[in-house]
Protein backbone atom coordinates (compact mmCIF):
# COMPACT_ATOMS: atom_id res chain seq x y z
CA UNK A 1 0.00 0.00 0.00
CA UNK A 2 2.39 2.58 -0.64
CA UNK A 3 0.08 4.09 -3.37
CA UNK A 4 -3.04 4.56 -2.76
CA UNK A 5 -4.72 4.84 -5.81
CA UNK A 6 -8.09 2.73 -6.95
CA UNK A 7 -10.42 0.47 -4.95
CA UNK A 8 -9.34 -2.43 -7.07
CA UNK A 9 -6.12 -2.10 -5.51
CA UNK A 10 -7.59 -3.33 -1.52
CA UNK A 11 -8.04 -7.04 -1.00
CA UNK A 12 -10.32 -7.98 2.05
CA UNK A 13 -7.22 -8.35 4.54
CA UNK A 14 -6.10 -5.06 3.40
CA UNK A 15 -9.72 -3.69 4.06
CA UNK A 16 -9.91 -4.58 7.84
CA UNK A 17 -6.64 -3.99 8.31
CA UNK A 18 -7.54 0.07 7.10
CA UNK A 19 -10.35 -0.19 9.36
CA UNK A 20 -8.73 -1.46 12.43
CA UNK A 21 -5.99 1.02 11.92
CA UNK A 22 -8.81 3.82 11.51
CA UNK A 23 -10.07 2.95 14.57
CA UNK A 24 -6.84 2.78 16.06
CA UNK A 25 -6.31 6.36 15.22
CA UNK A 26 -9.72 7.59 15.84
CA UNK A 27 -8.53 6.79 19.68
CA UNK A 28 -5.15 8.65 18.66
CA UNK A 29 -7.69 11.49 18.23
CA UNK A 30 -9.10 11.35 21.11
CA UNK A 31 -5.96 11.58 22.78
CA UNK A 32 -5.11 14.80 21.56
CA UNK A 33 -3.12 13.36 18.28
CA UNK A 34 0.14 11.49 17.93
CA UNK A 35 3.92 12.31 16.56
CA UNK A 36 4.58 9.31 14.44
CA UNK A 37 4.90 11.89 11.58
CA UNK A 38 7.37 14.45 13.09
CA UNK A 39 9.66 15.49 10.61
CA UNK A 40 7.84 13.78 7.28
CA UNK A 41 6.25 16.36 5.17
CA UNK A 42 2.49 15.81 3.11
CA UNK A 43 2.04 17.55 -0.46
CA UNK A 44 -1.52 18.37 -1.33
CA UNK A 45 -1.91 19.12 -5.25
CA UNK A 46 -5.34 19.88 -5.32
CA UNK A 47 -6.32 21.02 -9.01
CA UNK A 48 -10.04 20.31 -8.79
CA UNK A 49 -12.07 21.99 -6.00
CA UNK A 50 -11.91 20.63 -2.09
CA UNK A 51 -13.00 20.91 1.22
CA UNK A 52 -13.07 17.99 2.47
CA UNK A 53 -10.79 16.12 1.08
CA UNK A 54 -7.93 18.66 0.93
CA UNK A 55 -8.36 19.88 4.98
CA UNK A 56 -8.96 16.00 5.96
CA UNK A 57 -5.44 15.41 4.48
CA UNK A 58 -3.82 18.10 6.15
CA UNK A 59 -5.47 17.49 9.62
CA UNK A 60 -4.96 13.97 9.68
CA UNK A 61 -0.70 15.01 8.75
CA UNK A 62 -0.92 17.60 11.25
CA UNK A 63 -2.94 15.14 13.83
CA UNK A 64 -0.05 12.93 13.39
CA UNK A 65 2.75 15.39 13.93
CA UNK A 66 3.96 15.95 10.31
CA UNK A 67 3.45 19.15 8.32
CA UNK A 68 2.09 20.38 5.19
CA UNK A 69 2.65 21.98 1.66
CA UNK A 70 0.05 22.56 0.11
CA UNK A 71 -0.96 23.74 -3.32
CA UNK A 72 -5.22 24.30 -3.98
CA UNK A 73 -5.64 26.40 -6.84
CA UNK A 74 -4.24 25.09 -10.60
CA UNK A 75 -3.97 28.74 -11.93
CA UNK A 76 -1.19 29.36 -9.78
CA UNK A 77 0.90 26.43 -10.39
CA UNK A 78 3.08 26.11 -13.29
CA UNK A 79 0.86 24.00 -15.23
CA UNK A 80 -0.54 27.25 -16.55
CA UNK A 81 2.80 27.77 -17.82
CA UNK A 82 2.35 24.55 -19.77
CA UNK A 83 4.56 22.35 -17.18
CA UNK A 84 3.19 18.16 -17.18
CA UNK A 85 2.51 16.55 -14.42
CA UNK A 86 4.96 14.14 -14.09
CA UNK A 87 7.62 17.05 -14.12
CA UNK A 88 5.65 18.57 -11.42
CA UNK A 89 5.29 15.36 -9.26
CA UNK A 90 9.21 14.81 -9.80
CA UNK A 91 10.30 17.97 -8.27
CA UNK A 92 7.41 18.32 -5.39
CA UNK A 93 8.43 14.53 -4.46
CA UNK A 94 11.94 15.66 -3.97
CA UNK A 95 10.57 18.66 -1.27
CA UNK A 96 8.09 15.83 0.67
CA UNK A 97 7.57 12.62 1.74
CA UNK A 98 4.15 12.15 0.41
CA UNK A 99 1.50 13.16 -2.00
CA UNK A 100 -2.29 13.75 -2.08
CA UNK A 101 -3.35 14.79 -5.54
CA UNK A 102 -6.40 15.83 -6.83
CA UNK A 103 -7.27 16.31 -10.48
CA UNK A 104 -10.16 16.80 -13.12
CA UNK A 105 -8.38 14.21 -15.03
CA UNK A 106 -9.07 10.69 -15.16
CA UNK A 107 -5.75 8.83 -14.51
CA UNK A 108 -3.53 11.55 -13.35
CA UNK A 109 -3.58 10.20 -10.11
CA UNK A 110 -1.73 6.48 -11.72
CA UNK A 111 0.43 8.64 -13.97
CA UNK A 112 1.71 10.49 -10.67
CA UNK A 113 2.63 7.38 -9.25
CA UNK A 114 4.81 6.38 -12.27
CA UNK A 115 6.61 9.51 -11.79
CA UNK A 116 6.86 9.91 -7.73
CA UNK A 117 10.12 9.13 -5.92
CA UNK A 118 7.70 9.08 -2.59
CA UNK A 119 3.87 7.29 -2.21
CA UNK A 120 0.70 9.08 -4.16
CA UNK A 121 -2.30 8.86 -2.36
CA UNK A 122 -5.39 9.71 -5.01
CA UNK A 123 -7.90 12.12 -3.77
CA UNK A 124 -10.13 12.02 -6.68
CA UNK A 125 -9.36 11.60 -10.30
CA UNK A 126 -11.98 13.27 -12.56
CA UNK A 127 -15.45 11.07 -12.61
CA UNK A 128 -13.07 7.88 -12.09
CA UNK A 129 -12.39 7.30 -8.71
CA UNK A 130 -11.88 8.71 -4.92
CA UNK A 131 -10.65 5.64 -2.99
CA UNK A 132 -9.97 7.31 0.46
CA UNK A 133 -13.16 8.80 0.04
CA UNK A 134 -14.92 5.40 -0.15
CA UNK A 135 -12.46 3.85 2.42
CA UNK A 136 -14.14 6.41 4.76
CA UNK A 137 -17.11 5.60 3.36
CA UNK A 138 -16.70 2.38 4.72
CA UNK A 139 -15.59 3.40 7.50
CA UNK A 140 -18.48 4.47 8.14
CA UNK A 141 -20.92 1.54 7.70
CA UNK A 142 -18.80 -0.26 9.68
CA UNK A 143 -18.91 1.70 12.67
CA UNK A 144 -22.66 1.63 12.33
CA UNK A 145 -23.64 -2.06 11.37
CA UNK A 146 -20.88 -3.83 13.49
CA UNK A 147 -21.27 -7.03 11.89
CA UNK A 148 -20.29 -6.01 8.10
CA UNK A 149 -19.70 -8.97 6.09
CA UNK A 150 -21.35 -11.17 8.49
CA UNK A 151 -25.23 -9.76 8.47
CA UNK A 152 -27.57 -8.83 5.26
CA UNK A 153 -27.88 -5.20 4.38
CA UNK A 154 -29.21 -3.41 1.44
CA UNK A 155 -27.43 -0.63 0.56
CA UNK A 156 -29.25 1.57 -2.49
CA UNK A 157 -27.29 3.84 -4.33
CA UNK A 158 -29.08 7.27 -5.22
CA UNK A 159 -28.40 10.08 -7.66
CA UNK A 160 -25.19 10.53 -10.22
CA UNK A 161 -24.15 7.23 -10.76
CA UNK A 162 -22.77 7.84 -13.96
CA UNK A 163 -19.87 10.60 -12.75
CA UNK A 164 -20.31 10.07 -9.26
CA UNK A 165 -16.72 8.48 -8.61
CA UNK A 166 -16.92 7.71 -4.95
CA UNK A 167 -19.86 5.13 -6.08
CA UNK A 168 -17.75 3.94 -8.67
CA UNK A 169 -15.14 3.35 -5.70
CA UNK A 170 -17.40 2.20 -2.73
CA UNK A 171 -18.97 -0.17 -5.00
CA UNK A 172 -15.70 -2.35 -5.75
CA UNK A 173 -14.91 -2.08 -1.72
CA UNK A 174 -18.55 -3.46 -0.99
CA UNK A 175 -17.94 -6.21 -3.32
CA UNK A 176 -15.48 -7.99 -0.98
CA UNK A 177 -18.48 -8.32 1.61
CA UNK A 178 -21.30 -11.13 1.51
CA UNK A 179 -24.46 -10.54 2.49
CA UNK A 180 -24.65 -6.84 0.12
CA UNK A 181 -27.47 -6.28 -1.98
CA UNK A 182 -27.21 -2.91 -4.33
CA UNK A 183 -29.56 -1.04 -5.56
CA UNK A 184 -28.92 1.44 -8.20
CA UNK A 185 -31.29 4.65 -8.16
CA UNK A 186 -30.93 7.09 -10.87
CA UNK A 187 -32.19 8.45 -14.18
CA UNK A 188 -31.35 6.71 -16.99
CA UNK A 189 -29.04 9.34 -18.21
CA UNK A 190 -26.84 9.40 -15.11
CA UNK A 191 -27.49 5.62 -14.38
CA UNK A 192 -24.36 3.51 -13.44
CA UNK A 193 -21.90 2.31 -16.02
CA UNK A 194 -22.35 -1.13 -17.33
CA UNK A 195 -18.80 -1.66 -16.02
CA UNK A 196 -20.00 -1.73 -12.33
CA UNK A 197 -23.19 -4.33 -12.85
CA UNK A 198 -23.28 -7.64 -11.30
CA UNK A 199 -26.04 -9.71 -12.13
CA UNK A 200 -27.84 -9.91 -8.89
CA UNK A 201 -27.75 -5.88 -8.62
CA UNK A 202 -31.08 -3.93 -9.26
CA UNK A 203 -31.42 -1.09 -11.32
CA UNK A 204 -34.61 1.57 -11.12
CA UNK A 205 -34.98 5.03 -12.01
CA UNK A 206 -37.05 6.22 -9.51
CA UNK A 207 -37.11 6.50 -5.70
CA UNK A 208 -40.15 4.22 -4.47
CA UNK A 209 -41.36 3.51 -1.00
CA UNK A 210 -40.12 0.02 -1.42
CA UNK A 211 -36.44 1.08 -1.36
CA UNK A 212 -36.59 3.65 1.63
CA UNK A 213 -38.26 1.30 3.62
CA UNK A 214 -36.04 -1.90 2.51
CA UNK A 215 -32.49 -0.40 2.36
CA UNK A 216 -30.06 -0.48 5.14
CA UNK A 217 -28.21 2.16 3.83
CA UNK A 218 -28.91 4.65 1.22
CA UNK A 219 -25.74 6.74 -0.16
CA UNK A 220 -27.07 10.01 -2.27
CA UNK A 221 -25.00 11.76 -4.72
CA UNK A 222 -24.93 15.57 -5.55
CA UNK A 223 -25.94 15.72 -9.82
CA UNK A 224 -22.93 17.43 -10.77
CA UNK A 225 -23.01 20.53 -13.06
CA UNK A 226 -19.50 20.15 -13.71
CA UNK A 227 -19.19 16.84 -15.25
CA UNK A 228 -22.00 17.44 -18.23
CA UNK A 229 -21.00 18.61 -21.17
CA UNK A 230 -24.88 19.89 -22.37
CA UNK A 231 -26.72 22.12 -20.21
CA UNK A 232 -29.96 20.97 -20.94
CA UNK A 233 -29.07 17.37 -19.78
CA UNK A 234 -28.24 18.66 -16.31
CA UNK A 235 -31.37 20.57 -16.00
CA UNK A 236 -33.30 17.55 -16.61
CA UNK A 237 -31.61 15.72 -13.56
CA UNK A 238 -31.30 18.08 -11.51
CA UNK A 239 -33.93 18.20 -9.00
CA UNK A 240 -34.57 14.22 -9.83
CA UNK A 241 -34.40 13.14 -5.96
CA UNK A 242 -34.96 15.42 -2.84
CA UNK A 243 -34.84 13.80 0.41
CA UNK A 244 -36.87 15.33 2.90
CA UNK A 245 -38.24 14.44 6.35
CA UNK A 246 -41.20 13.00 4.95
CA UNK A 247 -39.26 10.83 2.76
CA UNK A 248 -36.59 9.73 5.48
CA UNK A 249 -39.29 8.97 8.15
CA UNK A 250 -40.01 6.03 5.61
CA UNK A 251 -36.41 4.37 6.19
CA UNK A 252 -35.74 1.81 8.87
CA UNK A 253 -35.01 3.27 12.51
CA UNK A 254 -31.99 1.69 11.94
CA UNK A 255 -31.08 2.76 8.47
CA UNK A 256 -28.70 5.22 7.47
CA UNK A 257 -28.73 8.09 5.17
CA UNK A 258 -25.34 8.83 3.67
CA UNK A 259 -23.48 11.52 1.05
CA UNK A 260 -20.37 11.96 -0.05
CA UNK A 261 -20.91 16.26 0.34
CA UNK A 262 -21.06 19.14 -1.24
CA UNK A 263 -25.11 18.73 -1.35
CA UNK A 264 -27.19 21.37 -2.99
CA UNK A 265 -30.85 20.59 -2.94
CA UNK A 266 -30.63 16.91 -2.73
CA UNK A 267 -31.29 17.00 1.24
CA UNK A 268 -33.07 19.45 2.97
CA UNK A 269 -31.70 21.18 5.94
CA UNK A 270 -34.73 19.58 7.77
CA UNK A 271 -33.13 16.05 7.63
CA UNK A 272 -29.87 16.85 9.51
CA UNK A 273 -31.45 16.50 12.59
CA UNK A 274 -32.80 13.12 12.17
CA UNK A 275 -30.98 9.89 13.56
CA UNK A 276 -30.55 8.16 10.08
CA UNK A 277 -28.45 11.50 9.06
CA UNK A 278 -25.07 10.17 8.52
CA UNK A 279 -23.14 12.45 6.55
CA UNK A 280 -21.59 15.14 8.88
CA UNK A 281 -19.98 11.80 11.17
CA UNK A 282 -19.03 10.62 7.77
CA UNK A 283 -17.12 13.68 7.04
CA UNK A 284 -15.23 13.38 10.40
CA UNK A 285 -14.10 9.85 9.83
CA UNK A 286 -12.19 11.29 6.38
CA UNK A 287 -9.46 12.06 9.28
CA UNK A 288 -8.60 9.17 11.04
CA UNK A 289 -9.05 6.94 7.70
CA UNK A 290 -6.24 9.27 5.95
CA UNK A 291 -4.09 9.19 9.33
CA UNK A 292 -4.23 5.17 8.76
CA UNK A 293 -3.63 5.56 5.02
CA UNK A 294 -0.65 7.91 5.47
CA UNK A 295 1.05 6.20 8.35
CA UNK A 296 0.75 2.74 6.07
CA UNK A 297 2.03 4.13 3.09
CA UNK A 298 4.91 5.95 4.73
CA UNK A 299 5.53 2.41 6.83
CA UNK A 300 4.77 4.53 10.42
């Protein structure tokens, strides 16, 4: 693991042995942090926008005693000046001991790695994928149905399927676990690639009772502007699926709701306060799942 770039890349073992390690450093946390870092240094190349991701990355160095530097905004880089990327990751590797990179470019993250004298860690790679993203993801579900792997759950999949990367990521993760149904919920213009079926998965376009009272765990998706190339096509998706208290009062007491964030519209403001809301803890765990991830790839 000292690149962390796709899903495909994590057997089982190497699964729980994230997880434990997450947990592991979720006590760290609670501690006050650790210095298992002091003295290593984290880049952060984000060239696509961030919140998450990018401060998650630099809390979880900082939580473990390293430091940070960190560059967020492509037009100030020297890419505008027409420098590639694998020039840029061979210098920057030579100033730290690891990378996070972020790009609107499907396979940058891989060609980084080819380049880097120290470990990439991919933090989203155009509509491809965002592996730490769904390792916290599944982080997540862990922490709230104990018995992963072990017990039945339905987890339904709602929203942009087609550019949503952390589906495209969680979805090979998920795969390792029996007992995991999967629904996928979308319109057929932003349903899930073909790539990503199995044959006992379901597919439906719209959100019925059925599936908020039967799933386990539903993960929405933002439909994102960005990744369509025709207006119109957006603004026929848009508004496709709105969760609001009326519709999350249908799921299980025990269900969760889950999102990747940014939302827009997708869920109202009313839902936060209800007990299936998942998405603000999810957010949190991005920290001590990229302090595990970080200490494993720099062998800490």
């Amino acid at each position: 693991m000292k690149h962390i770039l796709s899903a495909d890349q994590f057997s089982k073992q190497d699964l729980e042995k994230i997880l434990t390690r997450a947990a592991d450093m979720e006590n760290i946390l609670q501690k006050g942090g650790s210095k298992i870092a002091e003295g290593k240094i984290l880049a952060t190349l984000f060239y696509e926008a961030s919140t998450r991701t990018r401060l998650s990355f630099e809390t979880a160095m900082y939580r473990l005693g390293g430091n940070i530097i960190s560059e967020a905004d492509v037009q100030f880089s020297s890419q505008t000046k027409g420098e590639v990327l694998a020039d840029t990751i061979r210098i920057v590797g030579g100033y730290a001991d690891i990378i996070a990179i972020r790009s609107p470019n499907i396979g940058d993250a891989k060609l980084a790695a080819q380049y880097s004298p120290v470990p990439i860690l991919n933090g989203g790679d155009g509509p491809a994928e965002h592996p730490t993203q769904a390792l916290l993801d599944l982080y997540t579900i862990k922490k709230n149905f104990s018995k992963l792997g072990t017990q039945k759950l339905t987890v339904s999949f709602v929203g942009d399927l087609k550019y949503g990367r952390t589906v495209h990521s969680l979805i090979k993760l998920l795969r390792h676990f029996e007992g995991i149904s999967i629904n996928f919920v979308a319109p057929e213009s932003i349903q899930i690639p073909e790539k990503y079926i199995q044959p006992n998965d379901t597919l439906i376009n719209t959100l019925n009772s059925d599936i908020l009272k039967n799933s386990d765990i539903i993960y929405d998706t933002r439909i994102q502007r960005e990744r369509f190339e025709d207006l119109q096509d957006f603004l026929n998706v848009k508004d496709a699926f709105i969760f609001t208290p009326q519709l999350v009062n249908q799921m299980k007491a025990s269900a969760i709701l889950m999102h990747p964030l940014p939302r827009i519209n997708e869920i109202t403001l009313e839902v936060d306060t209800l007990p299936q809301a998942k998405y603000f803890e999810q957010a949190q765990n991005g920290v001590p799942i990229r302090m595990a991830l970080i200490a494993e790839s720099l062998g800490l």
